[in-house]
Protein backbone atom coordinates (compact mmCIF):
# COMPACT_ATOMS: atom_id res chain seq x y z
CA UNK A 1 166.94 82.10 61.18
CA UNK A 2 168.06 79.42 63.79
CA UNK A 3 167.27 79.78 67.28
CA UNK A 4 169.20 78.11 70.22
CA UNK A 5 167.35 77.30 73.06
CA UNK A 6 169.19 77.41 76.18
CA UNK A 7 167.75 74.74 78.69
CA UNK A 8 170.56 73.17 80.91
CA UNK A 9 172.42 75.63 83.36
CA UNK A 10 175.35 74.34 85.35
CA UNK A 11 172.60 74.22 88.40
CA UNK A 12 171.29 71.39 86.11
CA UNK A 13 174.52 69.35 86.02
CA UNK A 14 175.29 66.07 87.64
CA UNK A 15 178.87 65.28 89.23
CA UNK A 16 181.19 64.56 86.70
CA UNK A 17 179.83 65.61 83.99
CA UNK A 18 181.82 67.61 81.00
CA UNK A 19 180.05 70.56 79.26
CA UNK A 20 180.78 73.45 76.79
CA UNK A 21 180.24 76.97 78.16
CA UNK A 22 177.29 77.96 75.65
CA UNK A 23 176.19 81.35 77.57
CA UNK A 24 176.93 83.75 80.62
CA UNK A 25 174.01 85.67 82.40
CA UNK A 26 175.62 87.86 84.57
CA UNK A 27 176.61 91.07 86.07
CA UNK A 28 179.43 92.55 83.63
CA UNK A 29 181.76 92.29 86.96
CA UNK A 30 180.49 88.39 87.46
CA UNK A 31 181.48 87.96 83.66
CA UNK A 32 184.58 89.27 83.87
CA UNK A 33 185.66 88.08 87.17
CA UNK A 34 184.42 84.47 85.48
CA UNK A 35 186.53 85.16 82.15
CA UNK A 36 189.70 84.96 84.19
CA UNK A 37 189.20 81.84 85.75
CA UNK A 38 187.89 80.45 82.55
CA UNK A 39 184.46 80.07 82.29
CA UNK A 40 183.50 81.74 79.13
CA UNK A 41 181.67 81.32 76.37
CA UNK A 42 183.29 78.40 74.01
CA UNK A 43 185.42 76.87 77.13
CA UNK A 44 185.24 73.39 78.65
CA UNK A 45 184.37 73.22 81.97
CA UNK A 46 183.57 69.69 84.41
CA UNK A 47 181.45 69.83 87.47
CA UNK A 48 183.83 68.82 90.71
CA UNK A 49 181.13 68.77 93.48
CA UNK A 50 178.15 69.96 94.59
CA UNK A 51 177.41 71.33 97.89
CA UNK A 52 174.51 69.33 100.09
CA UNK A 53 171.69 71.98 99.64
CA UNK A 54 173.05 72.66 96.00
CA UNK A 55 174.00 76.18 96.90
CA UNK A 56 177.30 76.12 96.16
CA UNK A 57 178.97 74.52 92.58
CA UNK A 58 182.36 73.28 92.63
CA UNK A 59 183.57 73.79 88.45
CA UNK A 60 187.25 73.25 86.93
CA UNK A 61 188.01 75.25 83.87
CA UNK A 62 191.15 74.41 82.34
CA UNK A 63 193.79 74.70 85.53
CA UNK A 64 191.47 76.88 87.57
CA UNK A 65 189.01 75.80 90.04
CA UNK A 66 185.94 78.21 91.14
CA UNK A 67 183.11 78.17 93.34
CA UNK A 68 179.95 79.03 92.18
CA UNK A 69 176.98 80.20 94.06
CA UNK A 70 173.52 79.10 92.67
CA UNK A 71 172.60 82.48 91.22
CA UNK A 72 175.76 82.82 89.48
CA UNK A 73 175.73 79.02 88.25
CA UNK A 74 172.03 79.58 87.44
CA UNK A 75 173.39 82.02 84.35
CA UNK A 76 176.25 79.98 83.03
CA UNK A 77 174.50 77.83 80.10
CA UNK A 78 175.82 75.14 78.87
CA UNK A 79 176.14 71.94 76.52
CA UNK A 80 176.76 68.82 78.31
CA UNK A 81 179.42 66.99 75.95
CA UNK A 82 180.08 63.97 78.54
CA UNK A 83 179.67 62.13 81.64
CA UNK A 84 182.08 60.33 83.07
CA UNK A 85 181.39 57.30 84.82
């Protein structure tokens, strides 16, 4: 049986950085609301910004652009596949 341990949230991301959606924690409205923007599980998403207090995450997914708050970013779970420079 393998196990995958989730460790790196998008609240864990640097600027720039490139990562595959691995998991969504969230309210089945949150999930939803997230699916049609394009942040799912399997998708490609790259950090934008990051707000001063890192309360709010800036995340492009595909065309779409969405805002994150912390709690919400603090349940998308990802795979960092690059950083870009």
């Amino acid at each position: 049986m393998r196990r995958i341990v989730y460790s790196m949230t998008v609240c864990d991301m640097k600027k720039g950085t490139r990562a595959l959606v691995l998991k969504v924690e969230a309210a089945e409205a949150i999930r939803e609301r997230l699916r049609f923007l394009g942040i799912y599980k399997g998708a490609k998403i790259v950090l934008l910004k990051i707000s001063l207090l890192r309360s709010t995450y800036l995340v492009q997914a595909g065309s779409a652009r969405a805002a994150l708050g912390r709690d919400v970013a603090a349940g998308v779970y990802v795979w960092r596949t690059e950083k870009t420079p």
